[in-house]
C-alpha atoms as a PDB file:
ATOM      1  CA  UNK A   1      -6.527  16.086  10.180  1.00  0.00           C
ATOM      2  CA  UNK A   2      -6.213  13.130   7.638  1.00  0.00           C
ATOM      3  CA  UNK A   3      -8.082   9.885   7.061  1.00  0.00           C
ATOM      4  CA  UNK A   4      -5.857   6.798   6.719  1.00  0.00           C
ATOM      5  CA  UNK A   5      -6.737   3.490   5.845  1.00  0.00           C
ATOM      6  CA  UNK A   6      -4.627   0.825   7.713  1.00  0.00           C
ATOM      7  CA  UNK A   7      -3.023  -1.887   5.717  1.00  0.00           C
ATOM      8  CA  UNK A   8      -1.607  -5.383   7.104  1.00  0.00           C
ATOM      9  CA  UNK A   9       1.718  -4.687   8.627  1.00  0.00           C
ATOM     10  CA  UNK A  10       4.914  -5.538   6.700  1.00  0.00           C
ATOM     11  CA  UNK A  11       7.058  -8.955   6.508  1.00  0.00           C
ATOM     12  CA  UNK A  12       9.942  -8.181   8.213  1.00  0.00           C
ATOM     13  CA  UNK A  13      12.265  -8.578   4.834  1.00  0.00           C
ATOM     14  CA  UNK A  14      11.528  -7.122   1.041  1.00  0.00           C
ATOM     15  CA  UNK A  15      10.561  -9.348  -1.921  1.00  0.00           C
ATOM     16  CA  UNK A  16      13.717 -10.843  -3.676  1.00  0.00           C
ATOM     17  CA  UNK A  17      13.330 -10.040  -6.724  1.00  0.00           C
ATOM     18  CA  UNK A  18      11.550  -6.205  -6.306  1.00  0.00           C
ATOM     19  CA  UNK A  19      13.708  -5.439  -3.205  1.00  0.00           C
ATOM     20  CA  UNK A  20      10.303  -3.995  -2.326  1.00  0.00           C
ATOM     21  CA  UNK A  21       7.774  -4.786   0.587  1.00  0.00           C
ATOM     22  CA  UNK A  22       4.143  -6.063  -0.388  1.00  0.00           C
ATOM     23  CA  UNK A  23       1.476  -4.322   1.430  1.00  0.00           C
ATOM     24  CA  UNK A  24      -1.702  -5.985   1.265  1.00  0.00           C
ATOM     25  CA  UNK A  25      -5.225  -4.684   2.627  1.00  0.00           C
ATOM     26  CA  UNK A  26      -6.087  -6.352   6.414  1.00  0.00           C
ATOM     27  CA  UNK A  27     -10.303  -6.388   5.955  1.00  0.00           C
ATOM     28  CA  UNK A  28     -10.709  -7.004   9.565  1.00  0.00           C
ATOM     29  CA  UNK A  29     -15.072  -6.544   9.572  1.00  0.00           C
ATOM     30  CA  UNK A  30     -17.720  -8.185   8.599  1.00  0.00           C
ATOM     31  CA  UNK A  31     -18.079  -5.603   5.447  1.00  0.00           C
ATOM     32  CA  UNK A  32     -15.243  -5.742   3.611  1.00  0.00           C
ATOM     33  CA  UNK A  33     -13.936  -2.527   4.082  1.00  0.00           C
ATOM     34  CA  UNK A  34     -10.686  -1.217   5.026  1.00  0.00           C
ATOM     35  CA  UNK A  35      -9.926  -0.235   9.153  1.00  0.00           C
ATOM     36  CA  UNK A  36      -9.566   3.495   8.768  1.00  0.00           C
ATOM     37  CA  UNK A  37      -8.795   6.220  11.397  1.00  0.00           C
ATOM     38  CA  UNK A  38      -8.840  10.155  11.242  1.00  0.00           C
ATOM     39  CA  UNK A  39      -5.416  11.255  12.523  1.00  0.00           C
ATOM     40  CA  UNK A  40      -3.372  14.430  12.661  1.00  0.00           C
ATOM     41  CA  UNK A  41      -1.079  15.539  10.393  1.00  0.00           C
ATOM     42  CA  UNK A  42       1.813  15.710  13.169  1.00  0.00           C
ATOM     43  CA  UNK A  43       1.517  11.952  12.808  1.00  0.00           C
ATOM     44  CA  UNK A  44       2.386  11.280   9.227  1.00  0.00           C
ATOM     45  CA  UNK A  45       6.091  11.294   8.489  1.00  0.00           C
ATOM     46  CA  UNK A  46       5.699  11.032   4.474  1.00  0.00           C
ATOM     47  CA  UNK A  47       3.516   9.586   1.807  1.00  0.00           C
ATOM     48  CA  UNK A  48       4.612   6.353   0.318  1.00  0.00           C
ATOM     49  CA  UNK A  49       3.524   5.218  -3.690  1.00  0.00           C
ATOM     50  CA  UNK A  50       1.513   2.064  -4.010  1.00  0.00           C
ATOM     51  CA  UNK A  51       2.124  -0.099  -7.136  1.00  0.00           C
ATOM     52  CA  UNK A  52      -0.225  -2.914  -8.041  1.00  0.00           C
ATOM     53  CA  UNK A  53       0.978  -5.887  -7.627  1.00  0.00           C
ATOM     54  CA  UNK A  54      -0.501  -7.560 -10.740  1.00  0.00           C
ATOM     55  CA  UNK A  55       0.634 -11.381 -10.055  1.00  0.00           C
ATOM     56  CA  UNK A  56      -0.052 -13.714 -12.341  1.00  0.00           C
ATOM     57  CA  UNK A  57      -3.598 -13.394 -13.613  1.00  0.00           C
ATOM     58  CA  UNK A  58      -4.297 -11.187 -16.745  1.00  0.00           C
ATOM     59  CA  UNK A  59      -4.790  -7.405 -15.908  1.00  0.00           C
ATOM     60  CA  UNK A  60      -8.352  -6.088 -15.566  1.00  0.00           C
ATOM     61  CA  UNK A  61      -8.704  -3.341 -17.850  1.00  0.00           C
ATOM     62  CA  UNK A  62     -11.388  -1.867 -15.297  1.00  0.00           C
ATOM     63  CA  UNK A  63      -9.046  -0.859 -13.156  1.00  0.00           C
ATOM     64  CA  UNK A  64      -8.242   3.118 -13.752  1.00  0.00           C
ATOM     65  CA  UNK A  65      -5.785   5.642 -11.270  1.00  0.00           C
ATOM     66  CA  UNK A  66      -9.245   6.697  -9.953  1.00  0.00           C
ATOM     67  CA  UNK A  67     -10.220   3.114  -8.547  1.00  0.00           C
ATOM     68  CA  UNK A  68      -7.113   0.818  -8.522  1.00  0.00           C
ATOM     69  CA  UNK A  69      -6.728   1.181  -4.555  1.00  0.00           C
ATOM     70  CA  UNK A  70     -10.340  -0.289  -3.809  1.00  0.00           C
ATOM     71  CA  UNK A  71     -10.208  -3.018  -6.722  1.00  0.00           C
ATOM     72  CA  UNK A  72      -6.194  -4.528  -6.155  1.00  0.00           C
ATOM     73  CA  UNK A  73      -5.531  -6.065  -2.893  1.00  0.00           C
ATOM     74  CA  UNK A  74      -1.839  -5.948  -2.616  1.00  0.00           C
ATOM     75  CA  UNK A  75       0.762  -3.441  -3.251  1.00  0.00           C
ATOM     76  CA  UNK A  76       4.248  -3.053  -3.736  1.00  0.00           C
ATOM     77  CA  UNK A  77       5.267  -0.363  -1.259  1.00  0.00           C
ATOM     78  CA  UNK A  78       8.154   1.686  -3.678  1.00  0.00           C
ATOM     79  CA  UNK A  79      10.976   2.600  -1.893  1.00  0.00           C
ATOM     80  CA  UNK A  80      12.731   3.722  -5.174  1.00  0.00           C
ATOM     81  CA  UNK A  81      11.034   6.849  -5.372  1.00  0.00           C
ATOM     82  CA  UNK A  82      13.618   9.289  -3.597  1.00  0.00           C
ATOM     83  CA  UNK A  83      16.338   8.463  -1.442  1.00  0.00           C
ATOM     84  CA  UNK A  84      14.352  10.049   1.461  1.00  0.00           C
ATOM     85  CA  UNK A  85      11.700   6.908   0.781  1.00  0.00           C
ATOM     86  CA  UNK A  86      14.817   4.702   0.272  1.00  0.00           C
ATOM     87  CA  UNK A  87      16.193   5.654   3.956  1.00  0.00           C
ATOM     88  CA  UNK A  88      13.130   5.166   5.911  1.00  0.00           C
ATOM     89  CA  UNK A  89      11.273   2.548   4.040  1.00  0.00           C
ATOM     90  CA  UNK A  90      13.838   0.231   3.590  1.00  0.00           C
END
């Protein structure tokens, strides 16, 4: 079994300029916190890497690898990180 938290689902096209998909968090109760569901294994197909998506503003130095996926709302979903990812992500 694994816990996953649900994000928004995609746009139906990639960002222009990344050529990659932004993924941002869908905080659908009254507490802020990310849908989750405990699944089984036999349903994930791969594990995908997250990148920050950093936009404008100047980068908090609080965030660390231990705590950027609770402090950034939205992602970059990279699809360059095998061609596997490429394949199905894409």
């Amino acid at each position: 079994l694994a816990y996953v938290e649900w994000y928004a689902p995609l746009k139906p096209a990639a960002e222009d300029y990344h050529e990659m998909y932004l993924v941002k968090k869908s905080l659908s109760n009254a507490d802020s916190f990310l849908p989750g569901q405990v699944i089984s294994l036999l349903s994930i197909r791969q594990t995908c890497q997250l990148i920050p998506h950093f936009g404008r503003t100047a980068l908090s130095m609080e965030w660390t690898s231990d705590n950027v996926l609770d402090r950034c709302d939205t992602f970059f979903l990279n699809c360059f990180t095998s061609k596997y990812a490429y394949q199905t992500l894409w």
